[in-house]
C-alpha atoms as a PDB file:
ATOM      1  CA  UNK A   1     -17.811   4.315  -7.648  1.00  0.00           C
ATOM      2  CA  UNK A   2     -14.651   5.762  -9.355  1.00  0.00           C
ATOM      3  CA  UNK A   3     -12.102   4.211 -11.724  1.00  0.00           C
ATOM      4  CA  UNK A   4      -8.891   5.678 -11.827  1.00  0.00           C
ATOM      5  CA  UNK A   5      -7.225   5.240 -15.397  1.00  0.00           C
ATOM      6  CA  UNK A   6      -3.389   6.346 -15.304  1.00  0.00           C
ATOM      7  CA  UNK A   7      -1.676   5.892 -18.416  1.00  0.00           C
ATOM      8  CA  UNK A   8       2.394   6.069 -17.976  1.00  0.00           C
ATOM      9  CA  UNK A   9       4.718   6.373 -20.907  1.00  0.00           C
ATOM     10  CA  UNK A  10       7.166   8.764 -22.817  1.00  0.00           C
ATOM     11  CA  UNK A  11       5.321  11.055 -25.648  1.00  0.00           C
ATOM     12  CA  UNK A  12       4.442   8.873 -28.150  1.00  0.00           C
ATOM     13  CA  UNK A  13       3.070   6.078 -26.304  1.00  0.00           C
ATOM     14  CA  UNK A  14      -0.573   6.356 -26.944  1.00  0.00           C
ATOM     15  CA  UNK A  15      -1.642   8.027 -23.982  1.00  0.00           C
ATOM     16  CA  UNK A  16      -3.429  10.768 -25.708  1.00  0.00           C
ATOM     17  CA  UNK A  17      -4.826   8.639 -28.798  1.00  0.00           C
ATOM     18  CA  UNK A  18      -6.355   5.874 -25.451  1.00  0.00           C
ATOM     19  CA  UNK A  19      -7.812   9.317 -23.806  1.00  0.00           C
ATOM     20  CA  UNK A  20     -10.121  10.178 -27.422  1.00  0.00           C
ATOM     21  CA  UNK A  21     -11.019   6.786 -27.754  1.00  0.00           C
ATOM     22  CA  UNK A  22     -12.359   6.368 -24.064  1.00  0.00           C
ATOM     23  CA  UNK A  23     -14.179  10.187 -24.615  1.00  0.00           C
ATOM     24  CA  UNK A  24     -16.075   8.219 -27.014  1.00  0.00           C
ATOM     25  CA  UNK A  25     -16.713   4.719 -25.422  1.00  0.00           C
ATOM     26  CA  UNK A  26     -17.226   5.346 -21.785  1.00  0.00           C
ATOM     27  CA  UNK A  27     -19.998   6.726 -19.676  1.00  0.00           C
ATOM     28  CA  UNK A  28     -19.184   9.328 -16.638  1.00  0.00           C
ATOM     29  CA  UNK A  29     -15.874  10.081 -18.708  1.00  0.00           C
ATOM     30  CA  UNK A  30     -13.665  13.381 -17.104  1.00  0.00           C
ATOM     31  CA  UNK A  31      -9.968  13.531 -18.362  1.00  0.00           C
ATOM     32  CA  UNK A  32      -7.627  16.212 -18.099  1.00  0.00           C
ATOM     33  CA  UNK A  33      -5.224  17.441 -20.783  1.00  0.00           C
ATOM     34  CA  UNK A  34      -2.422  18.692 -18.764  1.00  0.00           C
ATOM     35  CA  UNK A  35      -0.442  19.387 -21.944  1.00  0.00           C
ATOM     36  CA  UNK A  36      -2.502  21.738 -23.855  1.00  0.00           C
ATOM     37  CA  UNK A  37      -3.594  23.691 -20.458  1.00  0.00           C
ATOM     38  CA  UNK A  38       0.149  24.117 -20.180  1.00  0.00           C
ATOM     39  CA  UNK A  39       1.091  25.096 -23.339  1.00  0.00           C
ATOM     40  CA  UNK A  40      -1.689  28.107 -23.396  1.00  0.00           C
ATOM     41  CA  UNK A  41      -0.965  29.263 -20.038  1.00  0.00           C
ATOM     42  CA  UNK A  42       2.717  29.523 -20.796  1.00  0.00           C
ATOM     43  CA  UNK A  43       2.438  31.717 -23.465  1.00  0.00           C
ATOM     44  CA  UNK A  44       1.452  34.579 -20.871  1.00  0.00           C
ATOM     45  CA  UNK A  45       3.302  33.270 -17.474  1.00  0.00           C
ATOM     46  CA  UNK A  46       6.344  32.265 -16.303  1.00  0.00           C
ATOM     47  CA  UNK A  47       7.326  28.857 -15.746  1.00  0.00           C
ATOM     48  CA  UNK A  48       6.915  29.146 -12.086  1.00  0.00           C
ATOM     49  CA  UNK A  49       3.325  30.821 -12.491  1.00  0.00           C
ATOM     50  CA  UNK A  50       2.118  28.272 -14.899  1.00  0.00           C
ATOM     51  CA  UNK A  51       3.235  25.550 -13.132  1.00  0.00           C
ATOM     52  CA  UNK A  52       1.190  26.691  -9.586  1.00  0.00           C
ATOM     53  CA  UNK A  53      -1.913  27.731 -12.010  1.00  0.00           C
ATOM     54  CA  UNK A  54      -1.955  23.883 -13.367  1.00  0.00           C
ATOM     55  CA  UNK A  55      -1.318  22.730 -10.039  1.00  0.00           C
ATOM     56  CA  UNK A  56      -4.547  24.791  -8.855  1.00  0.00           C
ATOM     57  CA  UNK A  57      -6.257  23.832 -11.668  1.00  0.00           C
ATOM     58  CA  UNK A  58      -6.130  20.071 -11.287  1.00  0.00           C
ATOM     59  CA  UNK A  59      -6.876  20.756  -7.569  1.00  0.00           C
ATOM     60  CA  UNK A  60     -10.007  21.759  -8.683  1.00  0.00           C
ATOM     61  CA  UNK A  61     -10.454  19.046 -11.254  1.00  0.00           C
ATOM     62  CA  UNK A  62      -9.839  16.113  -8.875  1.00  0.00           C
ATOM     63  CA  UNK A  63     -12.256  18.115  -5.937  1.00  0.00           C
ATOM     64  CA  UNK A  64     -15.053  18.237  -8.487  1.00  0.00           C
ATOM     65  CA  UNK A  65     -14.164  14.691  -9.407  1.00  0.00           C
ATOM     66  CA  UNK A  66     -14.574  13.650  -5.637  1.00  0.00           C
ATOM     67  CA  UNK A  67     -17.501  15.916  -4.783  1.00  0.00           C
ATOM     68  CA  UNK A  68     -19.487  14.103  -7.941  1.00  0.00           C
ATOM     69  CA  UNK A  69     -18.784  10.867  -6.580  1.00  0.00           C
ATOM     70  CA  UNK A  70     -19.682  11.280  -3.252  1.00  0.00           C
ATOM     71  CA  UNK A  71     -23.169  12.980  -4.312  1.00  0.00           C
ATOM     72  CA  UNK A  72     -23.635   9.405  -6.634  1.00  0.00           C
ATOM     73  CA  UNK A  73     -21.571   6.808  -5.093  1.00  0.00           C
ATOM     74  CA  UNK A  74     -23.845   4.191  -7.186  1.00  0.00           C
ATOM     75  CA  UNK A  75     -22.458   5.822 -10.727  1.00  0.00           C
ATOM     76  CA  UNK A  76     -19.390   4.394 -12.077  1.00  0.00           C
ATOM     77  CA  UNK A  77     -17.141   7.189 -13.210  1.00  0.00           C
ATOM     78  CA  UNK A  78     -14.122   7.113 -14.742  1.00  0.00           C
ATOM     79  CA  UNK A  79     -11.393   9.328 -14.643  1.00  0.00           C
ATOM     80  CA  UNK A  80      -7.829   9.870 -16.979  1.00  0.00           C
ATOM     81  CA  UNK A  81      -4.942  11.819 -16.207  1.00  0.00           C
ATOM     82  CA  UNK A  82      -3.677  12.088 -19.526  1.00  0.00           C
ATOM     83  CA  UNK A  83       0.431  12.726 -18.556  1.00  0.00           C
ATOM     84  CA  UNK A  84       3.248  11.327 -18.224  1.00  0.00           C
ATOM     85  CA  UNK A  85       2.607  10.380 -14.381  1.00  0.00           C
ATOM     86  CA  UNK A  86       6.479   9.262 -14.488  1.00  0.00           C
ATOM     87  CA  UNK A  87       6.272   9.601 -10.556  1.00  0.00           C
ATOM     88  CA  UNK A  88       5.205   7.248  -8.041  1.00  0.00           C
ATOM     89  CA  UNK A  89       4.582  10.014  -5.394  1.00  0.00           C
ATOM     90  CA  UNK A  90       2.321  11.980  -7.718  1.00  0.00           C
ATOM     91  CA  UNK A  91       0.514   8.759  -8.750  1.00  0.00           C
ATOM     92  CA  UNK A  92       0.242   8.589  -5.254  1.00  0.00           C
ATOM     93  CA  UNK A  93      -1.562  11.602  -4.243  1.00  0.00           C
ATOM     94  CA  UNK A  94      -4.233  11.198  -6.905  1.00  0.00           C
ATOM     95  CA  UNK A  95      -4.881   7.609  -4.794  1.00  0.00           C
ATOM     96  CA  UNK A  96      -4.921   9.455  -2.016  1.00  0.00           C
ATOM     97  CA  UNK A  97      -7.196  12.701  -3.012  1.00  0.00           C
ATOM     98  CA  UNK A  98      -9.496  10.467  -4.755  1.00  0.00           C
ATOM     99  CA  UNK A  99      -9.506   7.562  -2.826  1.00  0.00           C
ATOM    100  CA  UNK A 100     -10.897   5.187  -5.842  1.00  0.00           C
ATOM    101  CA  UNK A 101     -12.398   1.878  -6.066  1.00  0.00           C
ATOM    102  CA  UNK A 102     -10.351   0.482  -8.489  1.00  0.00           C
ATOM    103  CA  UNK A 103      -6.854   1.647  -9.699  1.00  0.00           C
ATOM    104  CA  UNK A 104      -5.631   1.005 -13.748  1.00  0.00           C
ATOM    105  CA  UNK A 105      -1.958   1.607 -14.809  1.00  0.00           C
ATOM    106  CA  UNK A 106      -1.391   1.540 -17.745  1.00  0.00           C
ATOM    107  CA  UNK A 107       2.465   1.270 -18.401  1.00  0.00           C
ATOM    108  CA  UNK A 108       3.491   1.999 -21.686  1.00  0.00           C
ATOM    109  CA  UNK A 109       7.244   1.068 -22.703  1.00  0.00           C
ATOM    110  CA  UNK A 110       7.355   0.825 -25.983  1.00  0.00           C
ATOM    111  CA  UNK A 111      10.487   0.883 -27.668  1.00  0.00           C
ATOM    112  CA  UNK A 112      12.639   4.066 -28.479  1.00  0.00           C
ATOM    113  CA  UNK A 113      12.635   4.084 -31.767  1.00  0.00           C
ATOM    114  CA  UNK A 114       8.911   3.584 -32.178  1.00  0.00           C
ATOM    115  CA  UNK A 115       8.218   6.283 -30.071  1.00  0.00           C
ATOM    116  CA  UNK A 116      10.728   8.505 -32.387  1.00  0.00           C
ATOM    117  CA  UNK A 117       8.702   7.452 -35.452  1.00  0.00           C
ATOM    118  CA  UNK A 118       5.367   8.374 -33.787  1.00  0.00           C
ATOM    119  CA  UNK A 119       6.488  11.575 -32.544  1.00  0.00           C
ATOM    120  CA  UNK A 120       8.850  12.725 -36.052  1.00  0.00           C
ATOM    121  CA  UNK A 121       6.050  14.621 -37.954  1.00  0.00           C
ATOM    122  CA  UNK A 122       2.856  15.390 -35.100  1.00  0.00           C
ATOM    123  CA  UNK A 123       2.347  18.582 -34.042  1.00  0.00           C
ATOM    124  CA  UNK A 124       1.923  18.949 -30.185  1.00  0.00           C
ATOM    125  CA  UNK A 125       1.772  21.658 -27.666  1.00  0.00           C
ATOM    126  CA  UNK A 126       4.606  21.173 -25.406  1.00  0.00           C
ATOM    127  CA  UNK A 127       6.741  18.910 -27.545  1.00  0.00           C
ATOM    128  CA  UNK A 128       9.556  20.312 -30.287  1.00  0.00           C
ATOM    129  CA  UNK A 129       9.282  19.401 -33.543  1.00  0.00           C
ATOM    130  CA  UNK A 130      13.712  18.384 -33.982  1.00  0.00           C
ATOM    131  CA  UNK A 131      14.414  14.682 -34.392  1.00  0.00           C
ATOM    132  CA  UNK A 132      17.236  15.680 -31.933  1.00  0.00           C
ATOM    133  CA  UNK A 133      15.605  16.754 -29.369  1.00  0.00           C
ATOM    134  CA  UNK A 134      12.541  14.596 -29.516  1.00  0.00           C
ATOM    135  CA  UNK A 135      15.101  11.847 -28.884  1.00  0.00           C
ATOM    136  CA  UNK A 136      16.530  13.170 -26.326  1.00  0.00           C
ATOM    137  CA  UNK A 137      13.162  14.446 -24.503  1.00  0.00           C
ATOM    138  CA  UNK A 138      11.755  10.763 -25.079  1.00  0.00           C
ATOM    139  CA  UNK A 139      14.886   9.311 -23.700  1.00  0.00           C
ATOM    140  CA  UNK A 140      14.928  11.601 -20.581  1.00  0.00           C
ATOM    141  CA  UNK A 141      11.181  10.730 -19.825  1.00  0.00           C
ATOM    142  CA  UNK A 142      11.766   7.172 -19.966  1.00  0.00           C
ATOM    143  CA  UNK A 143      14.326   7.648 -17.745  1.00  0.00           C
ATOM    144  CA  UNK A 144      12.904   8.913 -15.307  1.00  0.00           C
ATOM    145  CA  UNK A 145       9.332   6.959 -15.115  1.00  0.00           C
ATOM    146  CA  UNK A 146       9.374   4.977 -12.316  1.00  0.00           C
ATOM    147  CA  UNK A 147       7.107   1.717 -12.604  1.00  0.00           C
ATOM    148  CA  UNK A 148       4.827   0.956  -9.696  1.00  0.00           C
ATOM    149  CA  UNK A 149       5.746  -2.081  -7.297  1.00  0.00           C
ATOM    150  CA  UNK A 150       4.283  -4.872  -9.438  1.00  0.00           C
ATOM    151  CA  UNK A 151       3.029  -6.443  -5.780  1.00  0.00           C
ATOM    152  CA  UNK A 152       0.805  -3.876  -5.406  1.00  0.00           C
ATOM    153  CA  UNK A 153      -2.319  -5.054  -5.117  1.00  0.00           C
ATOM    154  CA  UNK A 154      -4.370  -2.073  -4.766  1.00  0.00           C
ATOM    155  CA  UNK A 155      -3.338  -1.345  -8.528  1.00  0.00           C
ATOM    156  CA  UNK A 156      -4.796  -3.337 -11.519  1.00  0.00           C
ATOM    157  CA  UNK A 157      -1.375  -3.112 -14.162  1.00  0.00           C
ATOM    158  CA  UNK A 158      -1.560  -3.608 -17.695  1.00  0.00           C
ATOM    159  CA  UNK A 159       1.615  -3.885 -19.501  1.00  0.00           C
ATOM    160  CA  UNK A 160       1.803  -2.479 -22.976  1.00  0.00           C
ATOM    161  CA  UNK A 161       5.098  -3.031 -24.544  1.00  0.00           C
ATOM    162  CA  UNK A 162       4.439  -3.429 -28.583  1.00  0.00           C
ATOM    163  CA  UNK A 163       1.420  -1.768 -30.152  1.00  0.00           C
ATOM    164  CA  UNK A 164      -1.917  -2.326 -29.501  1.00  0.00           C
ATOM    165  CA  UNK A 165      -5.182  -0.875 -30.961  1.00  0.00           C
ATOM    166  CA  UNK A 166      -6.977   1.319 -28.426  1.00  0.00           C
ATOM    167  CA  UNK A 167     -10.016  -1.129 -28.555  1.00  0.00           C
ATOM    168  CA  UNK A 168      -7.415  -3.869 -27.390  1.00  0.00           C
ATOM    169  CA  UNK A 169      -6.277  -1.695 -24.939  1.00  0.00           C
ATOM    170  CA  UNK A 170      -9.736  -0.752 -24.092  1.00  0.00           C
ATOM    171  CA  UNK A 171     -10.536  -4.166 -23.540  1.00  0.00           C
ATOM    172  CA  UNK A 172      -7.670  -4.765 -21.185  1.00  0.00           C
ATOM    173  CA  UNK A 173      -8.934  -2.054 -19.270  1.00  0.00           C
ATOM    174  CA  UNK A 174     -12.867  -3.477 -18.870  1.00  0.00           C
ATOM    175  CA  UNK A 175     -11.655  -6.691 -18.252  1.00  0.00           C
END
C-alpha cells in the first residue's frame, strides 16, 4: 500500500521542516529533496542539463518507489515530494506513475509576510539570501500554485493556513 504525501506551498511554508519530522516518525519513509539535488548539479551543468538530470533522477526515484510496492503490496509506505508541486499536471503524473492508495495534499498558504520572516535569515540551496528578492520569489510561487479541485475525492486535503507544529500537522495527516 502507498501513501502519497504532497506538500504545496511557497518557500517558507514548512514543507521541508514536515519532511525531517516524518524521516523520524514514519515507517517505509522515501522523500526526495529536489532542492538540494538541484542546487549541486547546477554548479557543473547548465540549466537545461540539470533540469533533464533531475527529471531522470526522480524517474528513477518514483520506479523504485513502485517496484517496492508491488514486491510488498501488504507494507504501508509512504512517500514525500518535498517541492513546491505548484502544478496540477505534475501532481498529476506522480498519481498516475504511482498509482497510490491514498492521496494527502497538503496546501500550505500561509500569509506573505510570514513566509518573508521565515525565509529572511535561513540559508538554502536554491533560494537568495535579499529581502527583495525573497519577496518577490515567494510572491511569484504563490502565484502560480494552483490548488487542486476541492471535489476531488481521490485526494485527502488538509488546509494549513496559520502555523501549526509538525506533530499537529502530522496528526492531520494519520487521521
Amino acid at each position: 500500500m502507498l501513501t502519497l504525501i504532497l506538500p504545496i506551498g511557497a518557500p517558507g511554508s514548512g514543507k521541508s521542516t514536515l519532511k525531517n519530522f516524518l524521516t523520524l516518525n514514519l515507517l517505509n519513509f522515501f522523500h526526495t529533496e529536489r532542492d538540494e539535488e538541484f542546487s549541486i548539479l547546477r554548479k557543473n551543468n547548465s540549466l537545461k542539463k540539470t533540469r533533464k538530470i533531475l527529471f531522470d533522477n526522480l524517474e528513477l526515484f518514483l520506479e523504485k518507489i513502485s517496484a517496492t510496492n508491488h514486491k510488498n503490496p501488504e507494507i504501508n509506505y509512504f512517500v514525500y515530494l518535498d517541492s513546491s508541486n505548484a502544478k496540477i499536471q505534475c501532481r498529476e503524473r506522480f498519481y498516475q506513475k504511482l498509482n497510490p492508495s491514498k492521496i494527502i495534499e497538503i496546501n500550505f498558504n500561509l500569509p506573505t509576510n510570514l513566509l518573508e520572516d521565515r525565509v529572511r535569515y535561513r540559508e538554502h540551496y536554491t533560494f537568495t539570501s535579499e529581502p527583495e528578492k525573497q519577496k518577490e520569489m515567494i510572491q511569484i510561487i504563490q502565484g502560480n500554485i494552483e490548488f487542486s479541485n476541492p471535489k476531488d475525492d481521490r485526494i485527502t486535503k488538509i488546509y494549513i493556513t496559520q502555523p501549526l507544529t509538525t506533530q499537529e500537522i502530522y496528526q492531520r495527516i494519520m487521521a
